[in-house]
C-alpha atoms as a PDB file:
ATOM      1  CA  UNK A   1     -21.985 -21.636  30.087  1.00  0.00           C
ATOM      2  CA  UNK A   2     -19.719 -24.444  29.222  1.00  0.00           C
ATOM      3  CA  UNK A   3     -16.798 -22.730  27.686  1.00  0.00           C
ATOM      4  CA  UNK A   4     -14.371 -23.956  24.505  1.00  0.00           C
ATOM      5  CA  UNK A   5     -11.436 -23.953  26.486  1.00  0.00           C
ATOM      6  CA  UNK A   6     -12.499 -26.318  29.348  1.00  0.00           C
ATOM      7  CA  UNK A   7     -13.711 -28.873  26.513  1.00  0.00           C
ATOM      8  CA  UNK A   8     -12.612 -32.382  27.176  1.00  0.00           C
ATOM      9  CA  UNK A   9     -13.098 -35.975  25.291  1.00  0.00           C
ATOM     10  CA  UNK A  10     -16.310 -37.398  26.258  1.00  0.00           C
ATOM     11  CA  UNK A  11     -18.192 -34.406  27.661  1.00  0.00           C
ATOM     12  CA  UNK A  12     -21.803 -34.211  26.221  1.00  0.00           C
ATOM     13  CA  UNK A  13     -22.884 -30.729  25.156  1.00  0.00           C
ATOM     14  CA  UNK A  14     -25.970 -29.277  25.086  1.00  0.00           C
ATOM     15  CA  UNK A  15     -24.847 -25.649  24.842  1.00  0.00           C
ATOM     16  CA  UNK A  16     -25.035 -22.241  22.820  1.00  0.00           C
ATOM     17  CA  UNK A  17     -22.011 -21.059  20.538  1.00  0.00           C
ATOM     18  CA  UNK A  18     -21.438 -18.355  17.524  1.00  0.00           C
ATOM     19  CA  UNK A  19     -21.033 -20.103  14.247  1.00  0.00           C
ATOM     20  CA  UNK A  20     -17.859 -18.787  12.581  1.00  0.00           C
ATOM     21  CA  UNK A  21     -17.530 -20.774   9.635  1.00  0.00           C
ATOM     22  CA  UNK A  22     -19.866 -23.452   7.978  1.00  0.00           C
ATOM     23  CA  UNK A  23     -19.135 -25.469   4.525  1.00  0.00           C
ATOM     24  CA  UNK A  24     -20.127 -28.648   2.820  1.00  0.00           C
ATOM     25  CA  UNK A  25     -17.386 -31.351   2.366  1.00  0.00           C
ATOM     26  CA  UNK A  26     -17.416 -34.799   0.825  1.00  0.00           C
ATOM     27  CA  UNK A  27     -15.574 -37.775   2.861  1.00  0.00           C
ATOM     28  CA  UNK A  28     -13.358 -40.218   0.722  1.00  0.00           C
ATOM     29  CA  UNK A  29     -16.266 -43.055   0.643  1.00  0.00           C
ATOM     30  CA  UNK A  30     -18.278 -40.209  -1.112  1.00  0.00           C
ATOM     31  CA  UNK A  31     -20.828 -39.437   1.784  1.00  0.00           C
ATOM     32  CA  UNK A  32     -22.044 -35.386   2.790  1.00  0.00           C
ATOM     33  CA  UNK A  33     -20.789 -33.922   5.606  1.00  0.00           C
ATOM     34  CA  UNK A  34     -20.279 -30.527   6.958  1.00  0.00           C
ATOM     35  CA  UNK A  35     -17.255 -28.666   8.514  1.00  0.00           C
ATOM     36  CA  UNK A  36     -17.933 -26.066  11.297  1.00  0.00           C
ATOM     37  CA  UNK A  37     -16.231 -24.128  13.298  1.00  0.00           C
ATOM     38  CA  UNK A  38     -17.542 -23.036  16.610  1.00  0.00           C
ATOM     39  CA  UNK A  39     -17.100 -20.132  18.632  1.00  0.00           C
ATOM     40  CA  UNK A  40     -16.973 -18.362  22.048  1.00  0.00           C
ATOM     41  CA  UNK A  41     -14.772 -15.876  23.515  1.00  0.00           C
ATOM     42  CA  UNK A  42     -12.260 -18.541  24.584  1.00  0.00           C
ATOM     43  CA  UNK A  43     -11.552 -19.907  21.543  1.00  0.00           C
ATOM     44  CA  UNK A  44     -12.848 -22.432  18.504  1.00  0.00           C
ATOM     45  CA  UNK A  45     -13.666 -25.861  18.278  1.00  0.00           C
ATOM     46  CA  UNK A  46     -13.749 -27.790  15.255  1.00  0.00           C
ATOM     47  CA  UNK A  47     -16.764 -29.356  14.612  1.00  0.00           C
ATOM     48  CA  UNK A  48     -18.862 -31.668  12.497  1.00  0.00           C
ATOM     49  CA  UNK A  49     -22.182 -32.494  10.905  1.00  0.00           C
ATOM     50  CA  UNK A  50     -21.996 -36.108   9.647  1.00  0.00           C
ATOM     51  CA  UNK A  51     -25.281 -36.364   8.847  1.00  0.00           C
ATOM     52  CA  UNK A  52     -26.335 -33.237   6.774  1.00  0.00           C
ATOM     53  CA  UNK A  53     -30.079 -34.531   5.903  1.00  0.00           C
ATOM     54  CA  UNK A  54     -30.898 -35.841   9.701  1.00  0.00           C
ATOM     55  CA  UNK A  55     -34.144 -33.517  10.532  1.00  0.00           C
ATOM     56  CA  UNK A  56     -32.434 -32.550  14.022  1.00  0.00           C
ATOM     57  CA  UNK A  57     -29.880 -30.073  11.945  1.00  0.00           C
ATOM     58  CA  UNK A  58     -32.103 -27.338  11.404  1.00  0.00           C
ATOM     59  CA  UNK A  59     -31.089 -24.239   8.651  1.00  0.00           C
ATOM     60  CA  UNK A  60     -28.342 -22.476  10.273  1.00  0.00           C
ATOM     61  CA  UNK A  61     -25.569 -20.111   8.816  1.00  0.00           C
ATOM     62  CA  UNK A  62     -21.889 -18.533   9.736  1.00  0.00           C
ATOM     63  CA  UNK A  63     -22.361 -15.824  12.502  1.00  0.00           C
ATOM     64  CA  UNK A  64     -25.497 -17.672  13.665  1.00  0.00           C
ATOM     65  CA  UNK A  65     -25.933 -18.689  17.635  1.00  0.00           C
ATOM     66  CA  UNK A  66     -26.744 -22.157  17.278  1.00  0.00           C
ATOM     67  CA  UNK A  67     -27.466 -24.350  20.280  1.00  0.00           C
ATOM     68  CA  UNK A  68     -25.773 -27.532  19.735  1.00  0.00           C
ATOM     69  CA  UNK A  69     -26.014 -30.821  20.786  1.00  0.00           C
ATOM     70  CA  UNK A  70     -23.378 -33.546  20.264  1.00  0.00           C
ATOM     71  CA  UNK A  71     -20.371 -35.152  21.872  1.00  0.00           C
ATOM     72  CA  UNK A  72     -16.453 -34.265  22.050  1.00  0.00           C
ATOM     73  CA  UNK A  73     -14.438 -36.535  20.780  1.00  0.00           C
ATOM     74  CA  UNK A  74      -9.999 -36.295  19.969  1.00  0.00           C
ATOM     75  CA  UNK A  75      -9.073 -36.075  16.698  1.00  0.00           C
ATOM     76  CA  UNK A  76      -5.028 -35.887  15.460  1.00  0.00           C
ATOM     77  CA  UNK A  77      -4.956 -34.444  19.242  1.00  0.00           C
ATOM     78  CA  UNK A  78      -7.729 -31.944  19.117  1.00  0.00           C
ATOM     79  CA  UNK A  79     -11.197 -31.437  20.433  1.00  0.00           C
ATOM     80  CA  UNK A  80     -13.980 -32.076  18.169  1.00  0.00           C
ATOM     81  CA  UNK A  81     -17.294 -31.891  18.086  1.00  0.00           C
ATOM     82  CA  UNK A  82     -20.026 -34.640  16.447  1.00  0.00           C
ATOM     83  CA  UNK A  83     -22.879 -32.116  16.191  1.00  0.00           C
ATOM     84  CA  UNK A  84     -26.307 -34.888  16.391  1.00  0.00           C
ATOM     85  CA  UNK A  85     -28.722 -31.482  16.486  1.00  0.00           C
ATOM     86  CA  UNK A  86     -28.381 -27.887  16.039  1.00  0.00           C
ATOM     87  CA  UNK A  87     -30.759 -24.470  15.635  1.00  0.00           C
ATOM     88  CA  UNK A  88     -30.439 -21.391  15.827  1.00  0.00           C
ATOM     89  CA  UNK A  89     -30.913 -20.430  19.245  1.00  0.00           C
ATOM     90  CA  UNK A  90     -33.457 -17.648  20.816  1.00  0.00           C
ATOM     91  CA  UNK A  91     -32.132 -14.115  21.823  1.00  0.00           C
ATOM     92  CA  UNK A  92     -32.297 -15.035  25.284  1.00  0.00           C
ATOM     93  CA  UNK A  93     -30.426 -18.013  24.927  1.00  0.00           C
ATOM     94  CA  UNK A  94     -26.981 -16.333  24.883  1.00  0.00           C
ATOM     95  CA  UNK A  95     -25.101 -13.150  26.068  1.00  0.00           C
ATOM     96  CA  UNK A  96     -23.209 -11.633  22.934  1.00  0.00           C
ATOM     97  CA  UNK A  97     -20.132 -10.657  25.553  1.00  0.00           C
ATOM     98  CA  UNK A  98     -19.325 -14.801  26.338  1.00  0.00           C
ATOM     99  CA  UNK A  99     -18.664 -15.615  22.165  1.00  0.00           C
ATOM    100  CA  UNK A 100     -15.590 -13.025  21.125  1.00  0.00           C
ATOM    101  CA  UNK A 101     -12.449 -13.405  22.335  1.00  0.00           C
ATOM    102  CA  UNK A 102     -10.973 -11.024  24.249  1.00  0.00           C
ATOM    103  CA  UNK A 103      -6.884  -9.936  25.649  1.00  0.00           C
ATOM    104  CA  UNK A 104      -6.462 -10.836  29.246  1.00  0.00           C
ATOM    105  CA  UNK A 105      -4.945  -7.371  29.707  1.00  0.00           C
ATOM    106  CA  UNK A 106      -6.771  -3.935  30.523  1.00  0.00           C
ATOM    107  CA  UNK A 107      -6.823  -2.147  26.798  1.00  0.00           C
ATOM    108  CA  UNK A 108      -6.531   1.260  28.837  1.00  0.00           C
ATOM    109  CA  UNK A 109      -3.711   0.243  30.674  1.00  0.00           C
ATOM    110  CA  UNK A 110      -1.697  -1.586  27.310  1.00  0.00           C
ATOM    111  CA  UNK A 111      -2.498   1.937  25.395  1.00  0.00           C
ATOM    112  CA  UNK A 112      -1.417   4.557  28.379  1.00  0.00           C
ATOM    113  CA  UNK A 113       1.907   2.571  27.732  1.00  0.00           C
ATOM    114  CA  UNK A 114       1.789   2.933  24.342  1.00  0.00           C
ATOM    115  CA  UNK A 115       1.333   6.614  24.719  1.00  0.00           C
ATOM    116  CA  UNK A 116       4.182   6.850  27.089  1.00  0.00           C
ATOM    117  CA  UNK A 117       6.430   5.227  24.221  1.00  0.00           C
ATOM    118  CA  UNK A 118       5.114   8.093  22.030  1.00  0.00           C
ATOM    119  CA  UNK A 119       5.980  10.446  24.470  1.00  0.00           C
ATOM    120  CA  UNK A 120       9.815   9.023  25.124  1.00  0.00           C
ATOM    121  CA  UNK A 121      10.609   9.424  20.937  1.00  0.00           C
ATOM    122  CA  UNK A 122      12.939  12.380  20.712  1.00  0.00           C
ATOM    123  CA  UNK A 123      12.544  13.312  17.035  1.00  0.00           C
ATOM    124  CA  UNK A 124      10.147  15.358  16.514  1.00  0.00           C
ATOM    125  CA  UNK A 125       8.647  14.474  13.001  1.00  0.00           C
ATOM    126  CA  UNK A 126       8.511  10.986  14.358  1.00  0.00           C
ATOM    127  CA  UNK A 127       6.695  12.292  17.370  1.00  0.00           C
ATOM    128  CA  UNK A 128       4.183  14.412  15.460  1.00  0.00           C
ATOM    129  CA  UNK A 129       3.551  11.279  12.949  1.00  0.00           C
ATOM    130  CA  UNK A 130       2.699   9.334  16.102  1.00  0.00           C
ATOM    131  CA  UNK A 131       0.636  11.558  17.781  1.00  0.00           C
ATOM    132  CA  UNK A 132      -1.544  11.897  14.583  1.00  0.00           C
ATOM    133  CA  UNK A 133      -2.336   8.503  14.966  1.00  0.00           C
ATOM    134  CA  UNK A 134      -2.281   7.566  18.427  1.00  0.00           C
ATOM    135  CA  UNK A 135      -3.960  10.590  20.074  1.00  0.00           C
ATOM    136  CA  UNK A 136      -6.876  10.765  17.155  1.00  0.00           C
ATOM    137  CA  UNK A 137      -9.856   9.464  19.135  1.00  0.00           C
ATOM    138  CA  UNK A 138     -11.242   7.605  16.162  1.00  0.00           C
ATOM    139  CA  UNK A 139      -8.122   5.770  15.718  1.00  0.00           C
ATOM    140  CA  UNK A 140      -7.240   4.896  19.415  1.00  0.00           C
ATOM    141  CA  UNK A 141     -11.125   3.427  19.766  1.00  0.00           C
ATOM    142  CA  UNK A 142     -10.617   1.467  16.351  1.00  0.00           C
ATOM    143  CA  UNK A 143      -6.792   0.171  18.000  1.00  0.00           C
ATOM    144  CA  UNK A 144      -7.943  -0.858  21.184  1.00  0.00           C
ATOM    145  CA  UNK A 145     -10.629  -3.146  20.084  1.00  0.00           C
ATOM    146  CA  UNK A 146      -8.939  -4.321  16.769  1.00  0.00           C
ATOM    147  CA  UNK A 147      -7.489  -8.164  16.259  1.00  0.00           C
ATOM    148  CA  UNK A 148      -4.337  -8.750  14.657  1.00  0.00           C
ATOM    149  CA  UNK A 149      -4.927 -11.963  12.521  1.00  0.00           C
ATOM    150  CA  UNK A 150      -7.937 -13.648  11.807  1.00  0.00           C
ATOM    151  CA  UNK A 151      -7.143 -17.139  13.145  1.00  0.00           C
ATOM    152  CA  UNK A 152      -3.054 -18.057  13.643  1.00  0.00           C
ATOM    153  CA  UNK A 153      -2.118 -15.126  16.698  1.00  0.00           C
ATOM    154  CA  UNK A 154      -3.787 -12.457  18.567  1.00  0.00           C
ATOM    155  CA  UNK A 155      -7.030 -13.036  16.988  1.00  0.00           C
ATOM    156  CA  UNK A 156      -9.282 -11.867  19.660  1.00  0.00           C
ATOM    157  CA  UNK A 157     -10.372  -8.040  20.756  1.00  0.00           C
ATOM    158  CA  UNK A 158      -7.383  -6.068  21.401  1.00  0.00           C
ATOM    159  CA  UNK A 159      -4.895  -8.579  19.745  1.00  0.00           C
ATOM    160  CA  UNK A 160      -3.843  -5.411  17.224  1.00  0.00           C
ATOM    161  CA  UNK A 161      -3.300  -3.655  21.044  1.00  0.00           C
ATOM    162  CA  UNK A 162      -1.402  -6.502  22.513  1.00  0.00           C
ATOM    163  CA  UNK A 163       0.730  -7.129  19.913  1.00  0.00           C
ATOM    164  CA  UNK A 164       1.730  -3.896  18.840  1.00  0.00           C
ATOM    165  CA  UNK A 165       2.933  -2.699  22.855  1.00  0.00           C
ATOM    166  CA  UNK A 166       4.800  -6.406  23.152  1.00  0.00           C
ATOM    167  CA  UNK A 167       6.894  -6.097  19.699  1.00  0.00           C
ATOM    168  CA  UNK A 168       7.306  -2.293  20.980  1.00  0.00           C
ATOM    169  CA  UNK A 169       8.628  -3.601  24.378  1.00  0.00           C
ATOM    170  CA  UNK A 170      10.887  -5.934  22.663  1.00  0.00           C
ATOM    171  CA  UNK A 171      12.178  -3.266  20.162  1.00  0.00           C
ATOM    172  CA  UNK A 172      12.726  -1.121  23.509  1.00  0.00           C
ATOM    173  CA  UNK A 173      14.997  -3.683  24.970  1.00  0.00           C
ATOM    174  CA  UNK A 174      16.924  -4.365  21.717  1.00  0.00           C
ATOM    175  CA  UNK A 175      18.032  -0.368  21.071  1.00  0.00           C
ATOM    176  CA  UNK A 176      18.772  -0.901  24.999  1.00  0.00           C
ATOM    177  CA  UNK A 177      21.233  -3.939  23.955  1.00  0.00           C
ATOM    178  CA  UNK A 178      22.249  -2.899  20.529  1.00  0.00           C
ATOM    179  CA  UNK A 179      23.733   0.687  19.874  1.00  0.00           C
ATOM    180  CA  UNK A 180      23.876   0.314  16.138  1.00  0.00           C
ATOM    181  CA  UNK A 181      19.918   0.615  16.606  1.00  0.00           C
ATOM    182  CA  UNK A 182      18.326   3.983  16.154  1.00  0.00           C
ATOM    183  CA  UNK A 183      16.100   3.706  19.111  1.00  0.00           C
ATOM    184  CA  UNK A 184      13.000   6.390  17.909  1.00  0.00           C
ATOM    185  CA  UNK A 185      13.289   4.904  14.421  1.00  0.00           C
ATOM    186  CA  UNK A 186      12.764   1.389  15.654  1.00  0.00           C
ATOM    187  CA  UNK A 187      10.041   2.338  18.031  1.00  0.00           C
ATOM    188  CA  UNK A 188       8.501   4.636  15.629  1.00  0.00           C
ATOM    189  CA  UNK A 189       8.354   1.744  13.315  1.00  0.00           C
ATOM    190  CA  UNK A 190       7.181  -0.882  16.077  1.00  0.00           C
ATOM    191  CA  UNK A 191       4.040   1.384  16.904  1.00  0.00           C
ATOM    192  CA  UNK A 192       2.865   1.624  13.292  1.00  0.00           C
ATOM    193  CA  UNK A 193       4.129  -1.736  11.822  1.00  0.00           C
ATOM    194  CA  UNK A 194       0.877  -3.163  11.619  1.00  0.00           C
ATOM    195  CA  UNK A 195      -1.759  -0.267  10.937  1.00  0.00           C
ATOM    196  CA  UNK A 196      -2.840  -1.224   7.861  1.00  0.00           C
ATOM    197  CA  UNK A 197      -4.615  -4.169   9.771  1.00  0.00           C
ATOM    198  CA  UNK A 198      -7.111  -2.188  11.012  1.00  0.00           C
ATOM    199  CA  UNK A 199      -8.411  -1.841   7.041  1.00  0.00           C
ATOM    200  CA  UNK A 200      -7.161  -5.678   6.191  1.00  0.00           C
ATOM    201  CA  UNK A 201      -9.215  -7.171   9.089  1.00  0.00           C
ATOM    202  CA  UNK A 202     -13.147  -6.264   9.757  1.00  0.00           C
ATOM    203  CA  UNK A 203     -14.075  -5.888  13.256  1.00  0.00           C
ATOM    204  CA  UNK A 204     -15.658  -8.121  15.296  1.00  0.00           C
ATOM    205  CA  UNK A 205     -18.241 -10.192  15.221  1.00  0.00           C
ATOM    206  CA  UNK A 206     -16.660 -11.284  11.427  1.00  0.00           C
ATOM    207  CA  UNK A 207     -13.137 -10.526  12.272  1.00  0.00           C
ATOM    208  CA  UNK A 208     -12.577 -11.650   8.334  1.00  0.00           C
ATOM    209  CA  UNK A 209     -10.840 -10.417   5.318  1.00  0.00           C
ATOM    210  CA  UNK A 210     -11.990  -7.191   3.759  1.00  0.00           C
ATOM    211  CA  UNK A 211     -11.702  -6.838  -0.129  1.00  0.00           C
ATOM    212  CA  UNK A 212      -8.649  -4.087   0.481  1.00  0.00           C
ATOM    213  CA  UNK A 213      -7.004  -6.517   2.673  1.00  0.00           C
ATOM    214  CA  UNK A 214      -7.418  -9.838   0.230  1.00  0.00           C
ATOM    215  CA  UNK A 215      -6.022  -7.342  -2.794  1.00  0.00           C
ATOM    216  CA  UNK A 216      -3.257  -5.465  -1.147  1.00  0.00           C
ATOM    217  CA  UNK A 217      -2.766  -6.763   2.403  1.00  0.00           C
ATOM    218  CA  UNK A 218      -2.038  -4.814   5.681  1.00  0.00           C
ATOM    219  CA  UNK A 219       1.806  -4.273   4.872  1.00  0.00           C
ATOM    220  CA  UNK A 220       0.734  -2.079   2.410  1.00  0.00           C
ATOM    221  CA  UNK A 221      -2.091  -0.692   2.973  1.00  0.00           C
ATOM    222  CA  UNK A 222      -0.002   0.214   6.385  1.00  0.00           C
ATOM    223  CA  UNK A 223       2.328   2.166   4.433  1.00  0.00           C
ATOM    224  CA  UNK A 224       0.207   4.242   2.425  1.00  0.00           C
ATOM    225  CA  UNK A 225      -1.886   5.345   5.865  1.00  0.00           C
ATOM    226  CA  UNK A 226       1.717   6.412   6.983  1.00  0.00           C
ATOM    227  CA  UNK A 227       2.837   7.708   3.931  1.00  0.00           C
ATOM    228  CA  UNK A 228      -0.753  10.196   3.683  1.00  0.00           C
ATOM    229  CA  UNK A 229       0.247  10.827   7.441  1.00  0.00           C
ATOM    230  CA  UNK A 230       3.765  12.426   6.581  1.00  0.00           C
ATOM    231  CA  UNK A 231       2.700  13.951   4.156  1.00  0.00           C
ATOM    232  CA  UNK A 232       0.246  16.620   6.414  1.00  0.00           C
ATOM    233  CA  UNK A 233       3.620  16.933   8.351  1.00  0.00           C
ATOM    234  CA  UNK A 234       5.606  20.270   7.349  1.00  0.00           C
ATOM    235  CA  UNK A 235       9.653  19.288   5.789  1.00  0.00           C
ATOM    236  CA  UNK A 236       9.139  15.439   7.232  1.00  0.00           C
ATOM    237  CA  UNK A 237      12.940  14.434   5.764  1.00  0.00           C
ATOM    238  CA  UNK A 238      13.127  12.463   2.987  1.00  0.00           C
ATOM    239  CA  UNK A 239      15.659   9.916   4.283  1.00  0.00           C
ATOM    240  CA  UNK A 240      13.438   9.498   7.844  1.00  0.00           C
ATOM    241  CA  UNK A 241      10.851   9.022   6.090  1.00  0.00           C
ATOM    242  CA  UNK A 242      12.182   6.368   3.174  1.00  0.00           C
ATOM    243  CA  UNK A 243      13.785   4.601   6.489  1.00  0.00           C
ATOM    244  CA  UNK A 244      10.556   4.442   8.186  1.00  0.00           C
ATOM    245  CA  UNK A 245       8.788   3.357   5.347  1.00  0.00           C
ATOM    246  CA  UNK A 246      11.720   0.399   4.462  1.00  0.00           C
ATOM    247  CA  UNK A 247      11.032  -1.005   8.600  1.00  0.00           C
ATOM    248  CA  UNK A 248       7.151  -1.402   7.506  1.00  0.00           C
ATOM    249  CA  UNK A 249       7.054  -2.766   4.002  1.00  0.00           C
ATOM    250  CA  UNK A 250      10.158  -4.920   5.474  1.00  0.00           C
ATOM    251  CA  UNK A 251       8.780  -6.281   8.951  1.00  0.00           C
ATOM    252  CA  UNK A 252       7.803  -9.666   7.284  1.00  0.00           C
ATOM    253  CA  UNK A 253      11.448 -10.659   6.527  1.00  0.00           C
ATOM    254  CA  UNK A 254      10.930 -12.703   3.872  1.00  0.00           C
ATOM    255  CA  UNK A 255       9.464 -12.069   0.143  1.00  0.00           C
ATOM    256  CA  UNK A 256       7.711 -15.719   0.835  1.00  0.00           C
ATOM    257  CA  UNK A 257       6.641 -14.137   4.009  1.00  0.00           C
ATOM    258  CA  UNK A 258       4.477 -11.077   2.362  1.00  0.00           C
ATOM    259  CA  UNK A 259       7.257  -8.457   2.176  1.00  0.00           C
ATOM    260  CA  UNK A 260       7.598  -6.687  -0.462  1.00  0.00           C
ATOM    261  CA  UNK A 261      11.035  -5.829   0.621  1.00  0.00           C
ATOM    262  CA  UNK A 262      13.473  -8.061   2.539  1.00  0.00           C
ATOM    263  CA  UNK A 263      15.645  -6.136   5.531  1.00  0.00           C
ATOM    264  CA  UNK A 264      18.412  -4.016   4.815  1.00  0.00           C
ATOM    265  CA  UNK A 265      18.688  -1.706   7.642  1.00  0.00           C
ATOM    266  CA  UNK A 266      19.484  -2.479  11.161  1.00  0.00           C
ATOM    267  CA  UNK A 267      16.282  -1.317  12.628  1.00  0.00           C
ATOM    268  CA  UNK A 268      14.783  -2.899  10.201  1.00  0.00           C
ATOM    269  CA  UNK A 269      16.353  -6.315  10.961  1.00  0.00           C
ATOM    270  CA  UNK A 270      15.452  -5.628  14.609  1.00  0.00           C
ATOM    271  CA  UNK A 271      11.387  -5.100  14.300  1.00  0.00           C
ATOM    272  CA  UNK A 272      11.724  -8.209  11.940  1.00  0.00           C
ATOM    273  CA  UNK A 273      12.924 -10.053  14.694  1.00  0.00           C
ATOM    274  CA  UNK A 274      10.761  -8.562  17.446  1.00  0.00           C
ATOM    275  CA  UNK A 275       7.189  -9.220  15.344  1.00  0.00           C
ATOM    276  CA  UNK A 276       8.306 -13.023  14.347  1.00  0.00           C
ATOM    277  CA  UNK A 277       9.247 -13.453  17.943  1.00  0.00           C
ATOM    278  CA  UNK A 278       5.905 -12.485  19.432  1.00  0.00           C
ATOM    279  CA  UNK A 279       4.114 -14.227  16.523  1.00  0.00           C
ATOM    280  CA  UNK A 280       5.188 -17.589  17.711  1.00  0.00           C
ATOM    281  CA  UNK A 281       5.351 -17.142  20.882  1.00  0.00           C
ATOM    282  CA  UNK A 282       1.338 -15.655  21.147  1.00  0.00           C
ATOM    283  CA  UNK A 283       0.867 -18.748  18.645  1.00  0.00           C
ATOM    284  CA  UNK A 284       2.604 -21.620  20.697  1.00  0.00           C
ATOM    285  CA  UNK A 285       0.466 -20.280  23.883  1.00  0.00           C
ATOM    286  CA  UNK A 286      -2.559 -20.197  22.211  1.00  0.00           C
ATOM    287  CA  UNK A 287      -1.943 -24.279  20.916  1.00  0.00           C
ATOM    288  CA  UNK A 288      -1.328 -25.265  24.001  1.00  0.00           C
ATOM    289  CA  UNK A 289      -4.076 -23.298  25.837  1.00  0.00           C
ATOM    290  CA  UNK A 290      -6.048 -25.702  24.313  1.00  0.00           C
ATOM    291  CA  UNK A 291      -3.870 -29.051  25.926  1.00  0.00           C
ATOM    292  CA  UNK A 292      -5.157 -29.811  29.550  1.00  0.00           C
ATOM    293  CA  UNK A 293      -3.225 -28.656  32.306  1.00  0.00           C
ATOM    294  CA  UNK A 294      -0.727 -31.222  33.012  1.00  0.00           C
ATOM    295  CA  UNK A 295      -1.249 -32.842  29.489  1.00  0.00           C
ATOM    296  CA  UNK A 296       2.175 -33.552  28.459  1.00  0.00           C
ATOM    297  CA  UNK A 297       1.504 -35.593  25.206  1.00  0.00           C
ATOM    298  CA  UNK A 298       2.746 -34.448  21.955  1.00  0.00           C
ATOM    299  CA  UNK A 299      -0.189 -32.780  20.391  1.00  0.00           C
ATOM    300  CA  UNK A 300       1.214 -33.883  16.314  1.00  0.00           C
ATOM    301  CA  UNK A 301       2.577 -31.686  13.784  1.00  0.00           C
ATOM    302  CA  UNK A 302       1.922 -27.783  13.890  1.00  0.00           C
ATOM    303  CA  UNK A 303       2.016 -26.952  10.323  1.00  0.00           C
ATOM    304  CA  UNK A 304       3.311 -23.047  11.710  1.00  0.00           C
ATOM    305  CA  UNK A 305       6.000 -24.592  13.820  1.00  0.00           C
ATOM    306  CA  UNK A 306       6.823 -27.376  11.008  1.00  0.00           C
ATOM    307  CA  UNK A 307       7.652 -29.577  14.627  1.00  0.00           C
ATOM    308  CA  UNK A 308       5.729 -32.059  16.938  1.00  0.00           C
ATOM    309  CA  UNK A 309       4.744 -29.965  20.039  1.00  0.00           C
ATOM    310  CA  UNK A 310       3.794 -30.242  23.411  1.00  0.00           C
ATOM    311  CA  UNK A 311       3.810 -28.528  27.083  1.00  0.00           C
ATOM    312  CA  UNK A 312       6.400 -27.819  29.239  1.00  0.00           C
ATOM    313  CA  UNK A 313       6.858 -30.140  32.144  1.00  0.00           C
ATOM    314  CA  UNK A 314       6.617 -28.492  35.533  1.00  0.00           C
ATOM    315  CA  UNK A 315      10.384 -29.207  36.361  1.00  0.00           C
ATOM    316  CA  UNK A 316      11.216 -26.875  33.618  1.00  0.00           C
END
């Protein structure tokens, strides 16, 4: 199979990929087109149907396998593909494993450390809240195999996984660095900061919004799965748990951001940092996984990085 990733200008492709997204579109001059975006487990392509009524495009729709055949061409520095024919392909055309997108790291491995960080928290209401979530089978096969966005970072099987043990790690270090930092508070917070995307985001294969995620988003819907938690947990103090509570509906930073609250603790401030940190930085790798090894053009404006980007040179 001829995957996304090793894509380059030029190549013609005859090849097999999962249909994520498919709409109608209208160019300036007034003439049909269609926008879709293709699929496999190493990333997406942006692709396109300029000629919507040719009899090669047969009926196809999103979360379709549709073998393709067309040409990639650069566009604003990104791969595209000119789709000439498309149908839906045969059963034993394609192997569903090759079209999501999966972590590079072991899930078992990334959760035994997770569970070690459960294990180091001292308090023990904040250890009992985590074990009710972390040691419940149900919930540690939803975690491992969750995303964490839909599209900008960690959108792939075991993103939620990934990104939940890095922003821990980073939390780790910081109460390591910082002694105004209450370390079990931020870590408690750091493991359960982004829970409620398990109900904002439907699994995989759609990996898309769910109607309680469009309405209330995972920020919230994260704090009322803790809040039901501590609440089956015998004299769970008040103040731990309005703390906790402040670090999750907080963890956005900003009110522009999705927050419904802005920091005002320290540990607060910290996971803040932490979750923006890894955000970017998963997002920056993930553009430029897409650049050619040794490309060192600037790839244009990234609307998340509101800069002109490109790779690191190898005298860096």
């Amino acid at each position: 199979m001829r995957y996304i990733k090793d894509l380059r200008p030029g190549m013609q492709i005859s090849e097999v990929y999962l249909v994520k997204s498919r709409q109608s579109a209208v160019t300036k001059n007034g003439k049909n087109y269609e926008n879709v975006t293709l699929q496999d487990k190493t990333g997406t392509v942006d692709a396109k149907v300029w000629d919507p009524e040719n009899p090669g495009i047969n009926d196809f729709d999103a979360m379709d396998y549709v073998f393709v055949t067309g040409e990639i061409v650069q566009f604003q520095g990104r791969n595209q593909l000119n789709i000439r024919r498309a149908r839906v392909a045969g059963e034993d055309e394609y192997q569903q494993d090759d079209y999501f997108p999966t972590s590079e790291y072991d899930p078992e491995a990334m959760y035994q450390k997770l569970l070690k960080y459960v294990d180091g928290v001292e308090k023990e209401p904040l250890c009992r809240l985590l074990n009710s979530f972390f040691r419940d089978p149900d919930f540690s096969t939803e975690f491992k195999k969750h995303s964490a966005a839909k599209t900008i970072h960690h959108g792939f099987i075991g993103g939620l996984l990934q990104h939940t043990l890095s922003v821990v790690q980073f939390c780790d270090f910081l109460a390591g660095q910082y002694p105004i930092l209450k370390k079990d508070l931020l870590i408690t917070a750091a493991m359960l900061h982004d829970i409620g995307k398990l109900k904002e985001l439907s699994p995989f294969p759609h990996n898309d919004y769910t109607d309680e995620g469009q309405l209330l988003g995972h920020i919230v819907i994260g704090y009322g799965m803790v809040k039901e938690h501590i609440q089956q947990i015998p004299d769970f103090p008040k103040t731990l748990e309005a703390e906790l509570e402040h670090c999750i509906l907080s963890h956005h930073g900003e009110l522009e951001y999705g927050s419904p609250k802005k920091p005002a603790l320290a540990e607060a401030m910290a996971l803040s940092i932490a979750d923006n940190a890894d955000a970017k930085l998963e997002s920056l790798a993930e553009a430029l996984d897409r650049v050619a090894p040794g490309n060192l053009q600037w790839q244009g404006f990234n609307r998340l990085f509101d800069s002109n980007i490109r790779r690191t040179s190898s005298e860096g």
